[in-house]
PDB file of N, CA and C in Angstrom:
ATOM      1  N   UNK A   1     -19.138  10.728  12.055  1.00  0.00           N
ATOM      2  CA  UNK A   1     -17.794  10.358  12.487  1.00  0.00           C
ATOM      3  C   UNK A   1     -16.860  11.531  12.168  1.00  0.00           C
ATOM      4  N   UNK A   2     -16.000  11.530  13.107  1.00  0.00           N
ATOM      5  CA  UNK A   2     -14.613  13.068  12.671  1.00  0.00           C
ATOM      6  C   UNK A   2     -14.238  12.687  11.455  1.00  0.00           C
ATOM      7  N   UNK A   3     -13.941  13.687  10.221  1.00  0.00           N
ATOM      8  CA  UNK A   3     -13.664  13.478   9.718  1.00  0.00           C
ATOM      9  C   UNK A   3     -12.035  13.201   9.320  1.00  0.00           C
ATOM     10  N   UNK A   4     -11.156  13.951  10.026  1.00  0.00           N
ATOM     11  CA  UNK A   4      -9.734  13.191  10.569  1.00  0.00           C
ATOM     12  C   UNK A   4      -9.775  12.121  10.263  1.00  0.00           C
ATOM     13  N   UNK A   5     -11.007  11.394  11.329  1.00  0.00           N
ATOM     14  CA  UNK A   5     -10.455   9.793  11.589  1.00  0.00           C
ATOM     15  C   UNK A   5     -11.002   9.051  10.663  1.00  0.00           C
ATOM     16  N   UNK A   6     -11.866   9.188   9.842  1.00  0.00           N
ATOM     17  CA  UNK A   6     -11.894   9.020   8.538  1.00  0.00           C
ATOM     18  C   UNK A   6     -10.892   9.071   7.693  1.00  0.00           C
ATOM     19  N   UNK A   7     -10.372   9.982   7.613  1.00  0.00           N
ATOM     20  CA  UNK A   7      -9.329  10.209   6.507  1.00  0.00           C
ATOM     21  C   UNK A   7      -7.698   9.641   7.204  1.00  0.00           C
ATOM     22  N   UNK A   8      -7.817   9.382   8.575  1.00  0.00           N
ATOM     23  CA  UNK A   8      -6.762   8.635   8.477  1.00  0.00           C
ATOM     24  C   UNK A   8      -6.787   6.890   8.721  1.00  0.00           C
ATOM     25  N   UNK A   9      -8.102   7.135   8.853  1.00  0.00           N
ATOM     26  CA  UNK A   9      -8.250   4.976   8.729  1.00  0.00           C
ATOM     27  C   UNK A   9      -8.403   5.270   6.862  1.00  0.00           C
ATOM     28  N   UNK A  10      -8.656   5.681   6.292  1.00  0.00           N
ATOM     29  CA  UNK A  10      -8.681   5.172   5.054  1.00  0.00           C
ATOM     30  C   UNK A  10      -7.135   4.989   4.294  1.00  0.00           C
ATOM     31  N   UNK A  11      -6.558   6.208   4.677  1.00  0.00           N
ATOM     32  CA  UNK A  11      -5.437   6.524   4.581  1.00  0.00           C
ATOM     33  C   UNK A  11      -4.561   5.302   4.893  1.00  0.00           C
ATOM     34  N   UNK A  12      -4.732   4.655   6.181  1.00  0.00           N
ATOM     35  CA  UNK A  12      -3.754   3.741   6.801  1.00  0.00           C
ATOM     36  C   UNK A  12      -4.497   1.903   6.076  1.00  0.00           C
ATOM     37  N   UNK A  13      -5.666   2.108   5.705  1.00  0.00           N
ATOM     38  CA  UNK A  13      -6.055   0.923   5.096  1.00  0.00           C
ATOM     39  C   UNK A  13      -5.571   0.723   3.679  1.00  0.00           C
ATOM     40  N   UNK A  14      -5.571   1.773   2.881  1.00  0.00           N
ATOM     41  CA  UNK A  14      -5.333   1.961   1.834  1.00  0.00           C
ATOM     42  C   UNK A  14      -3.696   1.871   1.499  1.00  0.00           C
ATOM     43  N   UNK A  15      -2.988   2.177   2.495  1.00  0.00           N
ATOM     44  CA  UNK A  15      -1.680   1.816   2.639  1.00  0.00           C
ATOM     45  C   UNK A  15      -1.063   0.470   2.853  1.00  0.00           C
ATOM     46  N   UNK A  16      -1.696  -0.100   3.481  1.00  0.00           N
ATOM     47  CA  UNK A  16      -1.396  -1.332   4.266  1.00  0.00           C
ATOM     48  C   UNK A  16      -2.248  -2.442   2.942  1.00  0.00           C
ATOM     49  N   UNK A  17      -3.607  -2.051   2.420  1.00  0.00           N
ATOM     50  CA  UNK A  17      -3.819  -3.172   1.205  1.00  0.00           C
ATOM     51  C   UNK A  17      -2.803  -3.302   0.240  1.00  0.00           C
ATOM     52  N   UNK A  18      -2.609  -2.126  -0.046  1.00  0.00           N
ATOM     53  CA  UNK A  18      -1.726  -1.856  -1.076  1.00  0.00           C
ATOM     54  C   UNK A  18      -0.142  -2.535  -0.806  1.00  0.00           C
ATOM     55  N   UNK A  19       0.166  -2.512   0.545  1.00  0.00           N
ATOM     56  CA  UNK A  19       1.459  -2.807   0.445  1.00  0.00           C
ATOM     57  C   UNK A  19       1.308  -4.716   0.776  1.00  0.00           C
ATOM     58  N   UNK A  20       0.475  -5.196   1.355  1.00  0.00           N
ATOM     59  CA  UNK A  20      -0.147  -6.342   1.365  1.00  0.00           C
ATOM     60  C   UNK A  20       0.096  -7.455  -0.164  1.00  0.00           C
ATOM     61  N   UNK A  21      -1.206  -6.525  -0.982  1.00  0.00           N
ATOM     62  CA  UNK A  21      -0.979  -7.277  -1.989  1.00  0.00           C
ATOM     63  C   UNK A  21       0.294  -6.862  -3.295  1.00  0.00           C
ATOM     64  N   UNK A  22       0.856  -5.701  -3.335  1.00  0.00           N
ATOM     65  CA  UNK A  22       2.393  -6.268  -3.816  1.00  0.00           C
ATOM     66  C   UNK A  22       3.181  -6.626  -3.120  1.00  0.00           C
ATOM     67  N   UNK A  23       3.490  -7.156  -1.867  1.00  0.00           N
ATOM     68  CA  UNK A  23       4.288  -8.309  -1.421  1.00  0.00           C
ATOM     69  C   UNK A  23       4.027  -9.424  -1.592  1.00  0.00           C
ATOM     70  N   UNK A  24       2.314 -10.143  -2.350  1.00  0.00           N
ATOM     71  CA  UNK A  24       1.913 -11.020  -2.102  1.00  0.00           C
ATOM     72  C   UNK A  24       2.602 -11.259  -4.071  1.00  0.00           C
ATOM     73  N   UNK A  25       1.984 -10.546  -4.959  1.00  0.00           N
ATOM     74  CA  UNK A  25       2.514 -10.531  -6.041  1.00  0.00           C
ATOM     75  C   UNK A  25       4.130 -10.360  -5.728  1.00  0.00           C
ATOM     76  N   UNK A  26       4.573  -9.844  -5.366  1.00  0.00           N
ATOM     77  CA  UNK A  26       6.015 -10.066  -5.424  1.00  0.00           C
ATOM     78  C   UNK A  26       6.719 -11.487  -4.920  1.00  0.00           C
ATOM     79  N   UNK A  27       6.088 -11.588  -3.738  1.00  0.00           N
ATOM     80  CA  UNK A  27       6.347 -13.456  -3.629  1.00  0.00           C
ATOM     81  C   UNK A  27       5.994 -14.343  -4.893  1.00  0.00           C
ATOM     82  N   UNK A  28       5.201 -14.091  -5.271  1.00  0.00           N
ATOM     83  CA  UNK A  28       4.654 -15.108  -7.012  1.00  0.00           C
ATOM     84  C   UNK A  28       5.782 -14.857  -7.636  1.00  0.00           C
ATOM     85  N   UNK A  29       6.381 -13.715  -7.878  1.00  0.00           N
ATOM     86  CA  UNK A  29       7.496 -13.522  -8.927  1.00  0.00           C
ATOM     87  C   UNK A  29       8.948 -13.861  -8.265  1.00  0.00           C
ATOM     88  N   UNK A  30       8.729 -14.298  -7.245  1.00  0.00           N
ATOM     89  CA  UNK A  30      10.206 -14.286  -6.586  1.00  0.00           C
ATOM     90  C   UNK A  30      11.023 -13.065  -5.930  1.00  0.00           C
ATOM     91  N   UNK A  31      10.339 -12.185  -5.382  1.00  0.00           N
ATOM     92  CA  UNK A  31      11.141 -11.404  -4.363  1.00  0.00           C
ATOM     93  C   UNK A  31      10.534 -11.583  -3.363  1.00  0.00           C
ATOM     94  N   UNK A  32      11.356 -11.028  -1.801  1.00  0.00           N
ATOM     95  CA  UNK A  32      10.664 -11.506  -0.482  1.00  0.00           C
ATOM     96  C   UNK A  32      11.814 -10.470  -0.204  1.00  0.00           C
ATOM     97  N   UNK A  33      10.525  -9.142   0.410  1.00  0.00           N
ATOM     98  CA  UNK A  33      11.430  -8.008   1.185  1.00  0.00           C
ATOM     99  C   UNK A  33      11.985  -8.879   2.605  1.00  0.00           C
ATOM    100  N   UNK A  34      11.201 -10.084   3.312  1.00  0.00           N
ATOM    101  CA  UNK A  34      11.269 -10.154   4.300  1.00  0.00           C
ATOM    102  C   UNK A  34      12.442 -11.534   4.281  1.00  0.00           C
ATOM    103  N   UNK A  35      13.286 -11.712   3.429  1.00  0.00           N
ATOM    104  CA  UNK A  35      14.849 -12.321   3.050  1.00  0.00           C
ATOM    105  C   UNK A  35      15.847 -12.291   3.743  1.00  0.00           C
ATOM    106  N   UNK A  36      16.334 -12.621   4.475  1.00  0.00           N
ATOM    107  CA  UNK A  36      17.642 -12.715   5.306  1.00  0.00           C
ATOM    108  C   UNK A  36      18.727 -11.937   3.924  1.00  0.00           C
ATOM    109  N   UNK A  37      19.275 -11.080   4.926  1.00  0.00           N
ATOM    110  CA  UNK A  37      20.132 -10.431   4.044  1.00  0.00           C
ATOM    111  C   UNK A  37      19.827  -9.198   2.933  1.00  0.00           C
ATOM    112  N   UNK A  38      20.459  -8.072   2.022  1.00  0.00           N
ATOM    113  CA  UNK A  38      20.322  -7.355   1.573  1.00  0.00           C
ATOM    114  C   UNK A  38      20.419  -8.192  -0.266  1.00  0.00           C
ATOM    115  N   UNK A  39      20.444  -9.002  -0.475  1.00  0.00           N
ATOM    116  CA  UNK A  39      20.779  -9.044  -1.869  1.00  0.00           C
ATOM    117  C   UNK A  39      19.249  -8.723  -3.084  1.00  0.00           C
ATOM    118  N   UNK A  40      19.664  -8.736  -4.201  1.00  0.00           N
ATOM    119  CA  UNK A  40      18.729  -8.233  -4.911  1.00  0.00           C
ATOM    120  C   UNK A  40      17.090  -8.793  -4.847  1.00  0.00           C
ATOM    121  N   UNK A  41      17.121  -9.840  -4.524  1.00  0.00           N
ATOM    122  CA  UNK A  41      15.397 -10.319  -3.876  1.00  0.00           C
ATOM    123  C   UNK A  41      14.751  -9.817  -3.033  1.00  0.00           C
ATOM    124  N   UNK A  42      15.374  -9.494  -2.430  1.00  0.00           N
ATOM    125  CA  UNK A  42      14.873  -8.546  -0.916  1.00  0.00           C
ATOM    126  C   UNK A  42      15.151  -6.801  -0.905  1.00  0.00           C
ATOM    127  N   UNK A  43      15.576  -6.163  -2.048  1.00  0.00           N
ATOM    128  CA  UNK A  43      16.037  -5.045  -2.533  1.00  0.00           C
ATOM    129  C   UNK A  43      14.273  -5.252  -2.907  1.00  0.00           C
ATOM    130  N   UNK A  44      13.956  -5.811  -4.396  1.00  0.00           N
ATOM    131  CA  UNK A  44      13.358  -5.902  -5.010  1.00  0.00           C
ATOM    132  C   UNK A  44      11.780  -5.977  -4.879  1.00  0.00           C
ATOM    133  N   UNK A  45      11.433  -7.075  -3.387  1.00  0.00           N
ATOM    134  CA  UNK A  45      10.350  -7.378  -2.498  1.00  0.00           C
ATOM    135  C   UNK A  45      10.279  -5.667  -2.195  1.00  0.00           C
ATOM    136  N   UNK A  46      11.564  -5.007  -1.476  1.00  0.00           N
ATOM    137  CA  UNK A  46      11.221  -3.652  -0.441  1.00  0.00           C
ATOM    138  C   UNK A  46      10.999  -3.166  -1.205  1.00  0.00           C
ATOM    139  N   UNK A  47      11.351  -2.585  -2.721  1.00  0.00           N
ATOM    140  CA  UNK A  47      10.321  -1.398  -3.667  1.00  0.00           C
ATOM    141  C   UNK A  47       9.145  -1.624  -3.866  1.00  0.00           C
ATOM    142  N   UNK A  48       8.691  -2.782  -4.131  1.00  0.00           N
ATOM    143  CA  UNK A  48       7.413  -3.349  -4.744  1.00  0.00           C
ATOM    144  C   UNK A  48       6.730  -3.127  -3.279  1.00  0.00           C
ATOM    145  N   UNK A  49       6.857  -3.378  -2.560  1.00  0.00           N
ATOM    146  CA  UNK A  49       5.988  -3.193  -1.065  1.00  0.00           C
ATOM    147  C   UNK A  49       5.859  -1.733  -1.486  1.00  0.00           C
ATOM    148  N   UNK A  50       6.928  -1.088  -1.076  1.00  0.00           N
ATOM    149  CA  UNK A  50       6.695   0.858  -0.932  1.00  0.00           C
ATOM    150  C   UNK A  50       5.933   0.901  -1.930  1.00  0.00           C
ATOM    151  N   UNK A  51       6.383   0.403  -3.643  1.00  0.00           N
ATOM    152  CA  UNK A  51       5.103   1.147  -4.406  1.00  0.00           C
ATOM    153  C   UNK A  51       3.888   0.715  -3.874  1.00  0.00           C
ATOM    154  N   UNK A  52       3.495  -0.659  -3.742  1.00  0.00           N
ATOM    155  CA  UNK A  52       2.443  -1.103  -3.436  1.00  0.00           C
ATOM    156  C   UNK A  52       1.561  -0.435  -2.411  1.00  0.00           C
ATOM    157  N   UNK A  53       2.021   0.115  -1.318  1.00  0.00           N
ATOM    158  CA  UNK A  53       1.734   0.926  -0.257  1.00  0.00           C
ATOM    159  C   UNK A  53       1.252   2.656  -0.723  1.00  0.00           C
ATOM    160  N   UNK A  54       2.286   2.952  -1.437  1.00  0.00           N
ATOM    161  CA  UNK A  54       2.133   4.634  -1.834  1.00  0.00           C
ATOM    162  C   UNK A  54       0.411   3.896  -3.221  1.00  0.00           C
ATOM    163  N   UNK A  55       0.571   3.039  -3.823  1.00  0.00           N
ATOM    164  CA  UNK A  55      -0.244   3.466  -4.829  1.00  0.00           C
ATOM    165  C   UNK A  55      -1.974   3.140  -4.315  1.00  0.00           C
ATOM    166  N   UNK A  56      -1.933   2.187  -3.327  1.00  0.00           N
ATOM    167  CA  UNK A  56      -2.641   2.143  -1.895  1.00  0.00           C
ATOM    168  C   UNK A  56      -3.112   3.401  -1.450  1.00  0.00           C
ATOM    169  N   UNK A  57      -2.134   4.207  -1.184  1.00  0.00           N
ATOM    170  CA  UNK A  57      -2.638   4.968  -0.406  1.00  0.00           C
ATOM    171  C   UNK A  57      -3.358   6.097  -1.565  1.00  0.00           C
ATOM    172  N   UNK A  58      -2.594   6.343  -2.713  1.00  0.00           N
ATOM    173  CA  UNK A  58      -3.221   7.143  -3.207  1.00  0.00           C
ATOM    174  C   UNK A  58      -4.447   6.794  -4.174  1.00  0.00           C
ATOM    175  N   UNK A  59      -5.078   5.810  -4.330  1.00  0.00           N
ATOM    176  CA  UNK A  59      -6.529   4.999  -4.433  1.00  0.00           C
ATOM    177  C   UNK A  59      -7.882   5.481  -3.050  1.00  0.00           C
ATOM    178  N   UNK A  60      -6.777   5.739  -2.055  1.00  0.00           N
ATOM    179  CA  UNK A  60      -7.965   5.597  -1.221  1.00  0.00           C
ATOM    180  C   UNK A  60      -8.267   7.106  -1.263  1.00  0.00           C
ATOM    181  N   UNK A  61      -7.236   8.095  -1.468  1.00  0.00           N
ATOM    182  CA  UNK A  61      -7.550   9.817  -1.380  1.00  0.00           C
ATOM    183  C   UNK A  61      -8.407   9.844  -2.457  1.00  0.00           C
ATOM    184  N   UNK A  62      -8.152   9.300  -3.862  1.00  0.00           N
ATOM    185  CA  UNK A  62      -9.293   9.084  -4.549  1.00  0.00           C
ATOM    186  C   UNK A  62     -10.377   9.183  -4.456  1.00  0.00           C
ATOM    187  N   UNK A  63     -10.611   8.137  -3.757  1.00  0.00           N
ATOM    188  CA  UNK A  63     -11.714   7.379  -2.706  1.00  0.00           C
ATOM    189  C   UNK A  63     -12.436   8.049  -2.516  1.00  0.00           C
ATOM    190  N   UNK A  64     -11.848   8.580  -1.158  1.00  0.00           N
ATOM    191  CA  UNK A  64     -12.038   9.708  -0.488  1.00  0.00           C
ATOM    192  C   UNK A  64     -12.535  10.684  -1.332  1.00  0.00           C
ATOM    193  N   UNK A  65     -12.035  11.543  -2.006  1.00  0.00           N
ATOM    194  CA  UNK A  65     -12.607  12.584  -2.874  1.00  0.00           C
ATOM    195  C   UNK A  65     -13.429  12.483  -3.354  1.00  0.00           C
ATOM    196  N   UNK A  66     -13.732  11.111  -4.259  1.00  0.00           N
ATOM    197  CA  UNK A  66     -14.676  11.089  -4.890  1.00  0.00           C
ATOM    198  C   UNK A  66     -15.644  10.872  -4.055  1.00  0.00           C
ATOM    199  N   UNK A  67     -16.066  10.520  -3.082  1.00  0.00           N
ATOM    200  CA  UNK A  67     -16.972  10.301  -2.243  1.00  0.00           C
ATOM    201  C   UNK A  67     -17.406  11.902  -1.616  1.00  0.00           C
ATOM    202  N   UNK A  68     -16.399  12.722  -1.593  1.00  0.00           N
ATOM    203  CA  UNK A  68     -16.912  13.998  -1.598  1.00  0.00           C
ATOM    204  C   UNK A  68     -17.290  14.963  -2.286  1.00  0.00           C
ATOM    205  N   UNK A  69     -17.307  14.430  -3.395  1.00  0.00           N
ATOM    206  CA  UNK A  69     -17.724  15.548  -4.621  1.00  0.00           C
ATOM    207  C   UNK A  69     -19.330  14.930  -4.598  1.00  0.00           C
ATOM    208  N   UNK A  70     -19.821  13.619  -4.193  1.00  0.00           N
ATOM    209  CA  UNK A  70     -21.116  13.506  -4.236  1.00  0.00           C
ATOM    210  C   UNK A  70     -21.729  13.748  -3.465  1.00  0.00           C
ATOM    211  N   UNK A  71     -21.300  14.349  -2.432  1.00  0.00           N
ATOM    212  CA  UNK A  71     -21.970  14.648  -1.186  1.00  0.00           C
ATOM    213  C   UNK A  71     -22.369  15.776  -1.409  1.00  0.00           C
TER     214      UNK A  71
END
């Protein structure tokens, strides 16, 4: 397989789990990026998504790497 498209489906999976399950933990705790309105619940939901997403994504370059150092 190209390796591109490798590295950008992992890239885009690894983003999207990540931002998945801290919105899902952030609903348990009471924020919801997806809130009518700007007030602090929905401030709070939208960071926790972005981290959730960036720390996603950088698990999967991990990933990724490490899967190439054994090759």
């Amino acid at each position: 397989m190209n390796p591109l498209l490798v590295e950008g489906l992992a890239d885009a999976i690894g983003f999207v789990a990540g931002a998945l399950l801290a919105y899902w933990i952030g609903k348990m705790l009471g924020f919801d990026p997806l809130a009518q309105g700007y007030d602090s619940s929905s401030i709070g939901g939208i960071v926790l998504a972005g981290l959730g997403g960036g720390i996603g994504l950088q698990l999967a370059r991990r990933w990724r790497a490490g899967r190439k150092k054994d090759q």
